[in-house]
Protein backbone atom coordinates (compact mmCIF):
# COMPACT_ATOMS: atom_id res chain seq x y z
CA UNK A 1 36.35 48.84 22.79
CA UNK A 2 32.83 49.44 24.23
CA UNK A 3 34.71 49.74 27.55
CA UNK A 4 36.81 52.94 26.28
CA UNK A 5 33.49 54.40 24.64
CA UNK A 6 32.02 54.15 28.15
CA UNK A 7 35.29 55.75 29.48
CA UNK A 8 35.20 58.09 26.99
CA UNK A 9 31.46 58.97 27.49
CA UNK A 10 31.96 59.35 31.54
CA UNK A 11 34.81 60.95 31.71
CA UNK A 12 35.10 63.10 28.70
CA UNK A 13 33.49 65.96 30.11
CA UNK A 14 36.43 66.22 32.39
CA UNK A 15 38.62 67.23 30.44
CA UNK A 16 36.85 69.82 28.47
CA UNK A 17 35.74 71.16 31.50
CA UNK A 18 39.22 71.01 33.05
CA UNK A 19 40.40 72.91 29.71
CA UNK A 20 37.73 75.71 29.70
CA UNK A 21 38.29 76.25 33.15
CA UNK A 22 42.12 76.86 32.23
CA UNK A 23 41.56 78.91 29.19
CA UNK A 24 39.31 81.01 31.38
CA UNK A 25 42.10 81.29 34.66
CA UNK A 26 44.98 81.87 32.47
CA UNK A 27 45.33 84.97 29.42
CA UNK A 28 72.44 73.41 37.77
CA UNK A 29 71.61 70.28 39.04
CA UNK A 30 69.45 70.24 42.28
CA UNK A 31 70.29 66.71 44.56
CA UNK A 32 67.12 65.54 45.87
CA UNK A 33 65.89 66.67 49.25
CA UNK A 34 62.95 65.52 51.58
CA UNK A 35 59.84 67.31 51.51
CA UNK A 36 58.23 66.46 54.24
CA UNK A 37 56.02 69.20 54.92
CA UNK A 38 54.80 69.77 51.37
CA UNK A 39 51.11 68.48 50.25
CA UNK A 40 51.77 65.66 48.25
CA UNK A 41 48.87 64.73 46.14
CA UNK A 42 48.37 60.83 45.36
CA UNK A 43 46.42 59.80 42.61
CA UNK A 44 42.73 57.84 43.23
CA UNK A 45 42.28 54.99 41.52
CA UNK A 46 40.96 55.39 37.88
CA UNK A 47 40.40 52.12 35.06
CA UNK A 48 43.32 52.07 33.40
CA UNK A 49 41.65 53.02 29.85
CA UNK A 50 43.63 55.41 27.14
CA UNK A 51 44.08 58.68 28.36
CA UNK A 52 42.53 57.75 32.05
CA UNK A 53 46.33 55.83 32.51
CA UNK A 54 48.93 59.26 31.46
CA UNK A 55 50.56 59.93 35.10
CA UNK A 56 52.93 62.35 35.64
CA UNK A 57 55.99 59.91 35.27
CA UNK A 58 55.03 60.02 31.28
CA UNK A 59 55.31 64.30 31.42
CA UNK A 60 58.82 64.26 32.77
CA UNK A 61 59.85 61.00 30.43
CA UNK A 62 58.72 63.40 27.81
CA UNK A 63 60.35 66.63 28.54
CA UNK A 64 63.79 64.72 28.90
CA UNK A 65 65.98 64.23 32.29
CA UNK A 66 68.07 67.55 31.06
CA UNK A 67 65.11 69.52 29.49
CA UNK A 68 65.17 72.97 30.15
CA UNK A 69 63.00 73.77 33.81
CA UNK A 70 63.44 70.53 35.19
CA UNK A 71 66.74 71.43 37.46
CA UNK A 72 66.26 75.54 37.11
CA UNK A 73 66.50 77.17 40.33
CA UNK A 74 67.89 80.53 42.54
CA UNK A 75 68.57 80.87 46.07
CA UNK A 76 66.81 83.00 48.45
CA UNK A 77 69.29 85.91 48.56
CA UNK A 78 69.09 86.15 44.83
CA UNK A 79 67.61 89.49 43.90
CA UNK A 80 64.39 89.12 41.52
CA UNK A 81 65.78 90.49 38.67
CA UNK A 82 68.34 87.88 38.36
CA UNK A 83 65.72 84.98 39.18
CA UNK A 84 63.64 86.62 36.35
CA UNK A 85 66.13 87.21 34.13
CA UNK A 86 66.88 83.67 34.11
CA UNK A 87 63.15 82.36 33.48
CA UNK A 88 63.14 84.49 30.62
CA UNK A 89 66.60 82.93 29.43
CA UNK A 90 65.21 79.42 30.18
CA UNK A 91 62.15 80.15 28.49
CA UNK A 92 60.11 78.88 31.89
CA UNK A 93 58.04 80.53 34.33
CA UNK A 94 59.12 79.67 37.71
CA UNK A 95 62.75 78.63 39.48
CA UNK A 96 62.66 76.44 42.51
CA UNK A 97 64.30 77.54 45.14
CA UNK A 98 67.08 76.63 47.49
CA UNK A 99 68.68 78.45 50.96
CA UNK A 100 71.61 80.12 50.13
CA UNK A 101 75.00 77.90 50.73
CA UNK A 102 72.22 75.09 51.04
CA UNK A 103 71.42 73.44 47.60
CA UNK A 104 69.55 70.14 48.88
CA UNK A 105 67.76 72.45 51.66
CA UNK A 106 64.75 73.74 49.21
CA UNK A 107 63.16 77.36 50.32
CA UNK A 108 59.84 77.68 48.15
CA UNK A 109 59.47 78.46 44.45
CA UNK A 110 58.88 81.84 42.27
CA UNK A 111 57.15 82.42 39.48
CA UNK A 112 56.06 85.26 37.28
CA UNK A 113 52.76 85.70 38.82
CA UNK A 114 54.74 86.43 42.00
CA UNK A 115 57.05 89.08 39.86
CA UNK A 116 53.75 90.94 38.76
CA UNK A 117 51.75 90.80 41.55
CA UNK A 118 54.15 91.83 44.19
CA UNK A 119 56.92 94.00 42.22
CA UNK A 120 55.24 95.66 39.55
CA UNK A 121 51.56 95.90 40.61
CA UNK A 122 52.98 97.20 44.33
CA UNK A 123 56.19 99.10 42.93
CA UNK A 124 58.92 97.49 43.98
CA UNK A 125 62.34 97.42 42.68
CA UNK A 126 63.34 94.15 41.27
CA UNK A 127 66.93 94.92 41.75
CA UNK A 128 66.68 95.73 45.42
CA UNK A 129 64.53 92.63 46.10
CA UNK A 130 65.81 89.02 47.13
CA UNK A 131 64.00 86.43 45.99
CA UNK A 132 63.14 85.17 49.39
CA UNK A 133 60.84 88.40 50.03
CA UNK A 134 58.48 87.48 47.46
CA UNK A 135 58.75 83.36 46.72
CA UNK A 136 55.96 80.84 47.86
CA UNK A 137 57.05 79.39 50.73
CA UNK A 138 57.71 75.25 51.22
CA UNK A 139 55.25 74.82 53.78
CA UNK A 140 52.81 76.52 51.37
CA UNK A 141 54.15 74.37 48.06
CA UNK A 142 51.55 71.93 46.34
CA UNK A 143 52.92 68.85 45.05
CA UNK A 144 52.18 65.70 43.32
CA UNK A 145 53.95 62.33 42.57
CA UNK A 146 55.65 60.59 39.55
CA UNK A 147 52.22 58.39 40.20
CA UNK A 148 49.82 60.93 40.14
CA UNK A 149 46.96 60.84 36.83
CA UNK A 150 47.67 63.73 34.25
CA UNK A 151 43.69 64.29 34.52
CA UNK A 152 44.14 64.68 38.39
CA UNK A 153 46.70 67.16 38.17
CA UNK A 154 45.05 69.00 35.74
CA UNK A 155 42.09 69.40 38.45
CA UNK A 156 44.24 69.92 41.40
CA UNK A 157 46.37 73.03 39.31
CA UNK A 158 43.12 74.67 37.88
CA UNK A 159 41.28 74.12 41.29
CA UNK A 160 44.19 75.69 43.01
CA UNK A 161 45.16 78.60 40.13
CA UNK A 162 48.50 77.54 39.98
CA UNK A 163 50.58 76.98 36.38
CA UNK A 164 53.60 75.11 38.09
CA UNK A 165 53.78 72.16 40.56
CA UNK A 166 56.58 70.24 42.18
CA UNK A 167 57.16 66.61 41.61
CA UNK A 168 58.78 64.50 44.63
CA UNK A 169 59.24 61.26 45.74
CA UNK A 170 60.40 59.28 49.32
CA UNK A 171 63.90 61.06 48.00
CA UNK A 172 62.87 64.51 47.53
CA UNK A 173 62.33 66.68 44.48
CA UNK A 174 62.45 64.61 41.38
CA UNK A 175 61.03 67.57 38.77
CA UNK A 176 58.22 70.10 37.74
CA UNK A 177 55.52 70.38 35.45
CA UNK A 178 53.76 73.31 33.94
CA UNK A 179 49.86 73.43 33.18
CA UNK A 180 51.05 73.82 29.61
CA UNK A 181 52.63 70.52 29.86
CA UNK A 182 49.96 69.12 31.34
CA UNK A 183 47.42 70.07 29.19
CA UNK A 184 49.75 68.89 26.46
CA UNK A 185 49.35 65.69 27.54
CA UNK A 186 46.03 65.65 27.95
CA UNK A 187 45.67 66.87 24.05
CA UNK A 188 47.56 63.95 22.59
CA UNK A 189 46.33 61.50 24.85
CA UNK A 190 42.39 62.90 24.10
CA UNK A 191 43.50 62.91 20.28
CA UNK A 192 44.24 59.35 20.33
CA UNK A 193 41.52 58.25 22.26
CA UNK A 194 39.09 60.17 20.21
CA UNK A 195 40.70 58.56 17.09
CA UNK A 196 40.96 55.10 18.28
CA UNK A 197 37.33 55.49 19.00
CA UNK A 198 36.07 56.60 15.23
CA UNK A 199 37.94 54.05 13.87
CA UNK A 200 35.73 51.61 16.06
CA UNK A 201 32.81 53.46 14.86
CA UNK A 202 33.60 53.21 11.42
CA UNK A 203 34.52 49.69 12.11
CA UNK A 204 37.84 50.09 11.77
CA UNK A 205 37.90 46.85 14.86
């Protein structure tokens, strides 16, 4: 247990700094595909000690194989208001997605900080607009792994200022996560970690 207080002690100011430095920044079926291009980010190796061990693979066993914004996406010749309009009927805040007439061939992603920034702050007509004109492109996409730490995708997404990432494997696309669910799982696992260690303080061990 004096292991996880030193793990706790080292490392705990990562996470509150991690979720300051969010709470400051923010206010069908898709076959896999191969993303070679994309920045994949690997996890470095951490002591496998309470909340240090949550990878990604635990978010998406979590949120369920058919969970709502794990599969959600448009094609490129989808107008925006139609990609938006289905985020807000998903509840979710960005839609992968795919060439038209191509579903394993992925295009980019959009999310509503594209909607704002370049159709309402510039004017635009969501109606009139394909999705295409105004998604982040593939080659541009951040991404992580099934293997990557919770704690090191928490960095990489506030780092970066982005709220959605990509998760792939040697097969292609295999989900995406949301800072919310990411910092969701940093809660719980912080929670238990902080309670496992007053209980050991209280010599509860």
């Amino acid at each position: 247990m004096q292991g996880a207080l030193r793990t706790f002690l080292t490392h705990g100011n990562v996470v509150k700094d991690s979720l300051f430095q969010h709470l400051r920044v923010s206010s069908p079926v898709l076959r896999p595909v191969v993303f070679s291009r994309f920045e994949s980010v690997s996890s470095a190796p951490i002591e496998e000690t309470g909340f240090e061990s949550t990878t990604i693979a635990d978010i998406l066993k979590e949120k369920g194989k058919n969970a709502d914004g794990s599969w959600l996406w448009c094609t490129t010749d989808d107008t925006v208001y139609d990609a938006v309009k289905s985020m807000t009927h998903h509840n979710v805040g960005a839609l992968v997605v795919v060439k038209h007439g191509e579903q394993e061939s992925i295009a980019g992603i959009i999310t509503e900080r594209d909607y704002l920034r370049k159709i309402i702050v510039q004017g635009r007509s969501s109606k009139s607009t394909k999705v295409g004109d105004i998604m982040t492109e593939e080659n541009k996409l951040i991404t992580v792994t099934h293997d990557t730490k919770v704690l090191k995708a928490m960095q990489l997404m506030t780092d970066r200022r982005i709220r959605h990432i990509p998760v792939i494997d040697d097969k292609g696309m295999i989900g995406m996560v949301s800072i919310g669910d990411v910092v969701r799982a940093v809660v719980s696992e912080y929670r238990e970690e902080l309670d496992r260690l007053n209980a050991y303080i209280q010599g509860g061990y």
